[in-house]
C-alpha atoms as a PDB file:
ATOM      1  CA  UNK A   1       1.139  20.562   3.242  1.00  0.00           C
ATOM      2  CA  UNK A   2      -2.744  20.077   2.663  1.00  0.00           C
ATOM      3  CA  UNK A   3      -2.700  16.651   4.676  1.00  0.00           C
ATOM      4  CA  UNK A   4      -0.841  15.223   7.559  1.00  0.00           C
ATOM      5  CA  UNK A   5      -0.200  11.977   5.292  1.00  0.00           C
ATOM      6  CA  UNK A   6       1.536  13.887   3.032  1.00  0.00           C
ATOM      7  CA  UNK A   7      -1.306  14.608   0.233  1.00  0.00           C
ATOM      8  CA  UNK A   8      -0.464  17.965  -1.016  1.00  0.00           C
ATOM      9  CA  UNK A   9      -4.078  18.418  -2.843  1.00  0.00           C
ATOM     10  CA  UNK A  10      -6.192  16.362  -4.657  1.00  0.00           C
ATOM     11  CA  UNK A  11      -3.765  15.035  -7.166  1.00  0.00           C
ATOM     12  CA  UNK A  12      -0.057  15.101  -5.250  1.00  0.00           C
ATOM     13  CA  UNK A  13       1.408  12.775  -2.216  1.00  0.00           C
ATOM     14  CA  UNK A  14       4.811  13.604  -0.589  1.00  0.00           C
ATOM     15  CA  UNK A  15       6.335  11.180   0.887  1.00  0.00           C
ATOM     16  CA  UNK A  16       7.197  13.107   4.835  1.00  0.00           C
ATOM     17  CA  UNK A  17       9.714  10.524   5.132  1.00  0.00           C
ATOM     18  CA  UNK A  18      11.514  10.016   2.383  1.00  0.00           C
ATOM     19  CA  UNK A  19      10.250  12.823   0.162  1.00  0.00           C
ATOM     20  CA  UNK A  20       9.143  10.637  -2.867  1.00  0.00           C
ATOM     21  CA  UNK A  21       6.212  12.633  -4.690  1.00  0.00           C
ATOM     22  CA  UNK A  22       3.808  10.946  -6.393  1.00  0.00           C
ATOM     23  CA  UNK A  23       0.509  10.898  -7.996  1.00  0.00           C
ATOM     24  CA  UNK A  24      -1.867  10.468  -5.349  1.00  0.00           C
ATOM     25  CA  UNK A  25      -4.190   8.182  -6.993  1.00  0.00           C
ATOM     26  CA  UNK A  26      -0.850   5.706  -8.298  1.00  0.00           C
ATOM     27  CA  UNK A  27       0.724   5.798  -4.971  1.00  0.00           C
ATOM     28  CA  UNK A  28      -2.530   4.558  -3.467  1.00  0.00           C
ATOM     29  CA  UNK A  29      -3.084   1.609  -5.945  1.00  0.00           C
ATOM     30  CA  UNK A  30       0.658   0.376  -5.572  1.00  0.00           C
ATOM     31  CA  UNK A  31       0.085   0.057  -1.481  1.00  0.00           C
ATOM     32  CA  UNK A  32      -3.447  -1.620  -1.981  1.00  0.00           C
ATOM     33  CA  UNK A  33      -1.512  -4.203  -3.901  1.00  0.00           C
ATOM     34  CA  UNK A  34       0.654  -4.114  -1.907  1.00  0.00           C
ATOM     35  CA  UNK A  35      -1.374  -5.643   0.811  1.00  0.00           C
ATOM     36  CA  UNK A  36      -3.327  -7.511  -1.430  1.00  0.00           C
ATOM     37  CA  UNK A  37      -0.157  -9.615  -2.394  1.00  0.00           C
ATOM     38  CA  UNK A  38       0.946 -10.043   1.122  1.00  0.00           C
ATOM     39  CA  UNK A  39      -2.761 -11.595   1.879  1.00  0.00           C
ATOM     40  CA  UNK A  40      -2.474 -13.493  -0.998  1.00  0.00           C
ATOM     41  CA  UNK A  41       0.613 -14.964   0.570  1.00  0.00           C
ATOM     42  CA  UNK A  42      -0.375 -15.564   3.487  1.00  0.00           C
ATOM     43  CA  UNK A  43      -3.591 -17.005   2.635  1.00  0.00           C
ATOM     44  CA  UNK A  44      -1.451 -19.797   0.494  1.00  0.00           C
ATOM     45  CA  UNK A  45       0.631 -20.080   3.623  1.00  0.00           C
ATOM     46  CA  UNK A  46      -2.178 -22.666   5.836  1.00  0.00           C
ATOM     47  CA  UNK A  47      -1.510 -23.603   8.752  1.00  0.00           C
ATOM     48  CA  UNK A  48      -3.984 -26.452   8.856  1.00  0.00           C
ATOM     49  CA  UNK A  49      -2.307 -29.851   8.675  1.00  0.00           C
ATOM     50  CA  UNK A  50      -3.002 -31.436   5.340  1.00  0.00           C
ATOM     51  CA  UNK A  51      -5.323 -34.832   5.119  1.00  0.00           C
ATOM     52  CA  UNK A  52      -4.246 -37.680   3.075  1.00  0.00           C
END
């Protein structure tokens, strides 16, 4: 292994703990929207009280 998080070289990510291999570039994309969804969420989530 090239990488402690599992990037192999430049182009290749293993997964150290469930061994899925990927390209490195698509596995990154899919967990930045990832995130980006679940601040999405949240952000439509408020917590401040609506005004009528």
């Amino acid at each position: 292994m090239g990488s402690p998080w599992g990037r192999v070289d430049q182009v290749r990510f293993i997964c150290r703990s469930c061994g899925v291999a990927a390209h490195a570039d698509w596995n990154a994309s899919r967990n930045i929207a990832a995130r980006g969804e679940a601040a999405w969420i949240a952000g439509r989530e408020s917590r401040v009280p609506a005004t009528v």
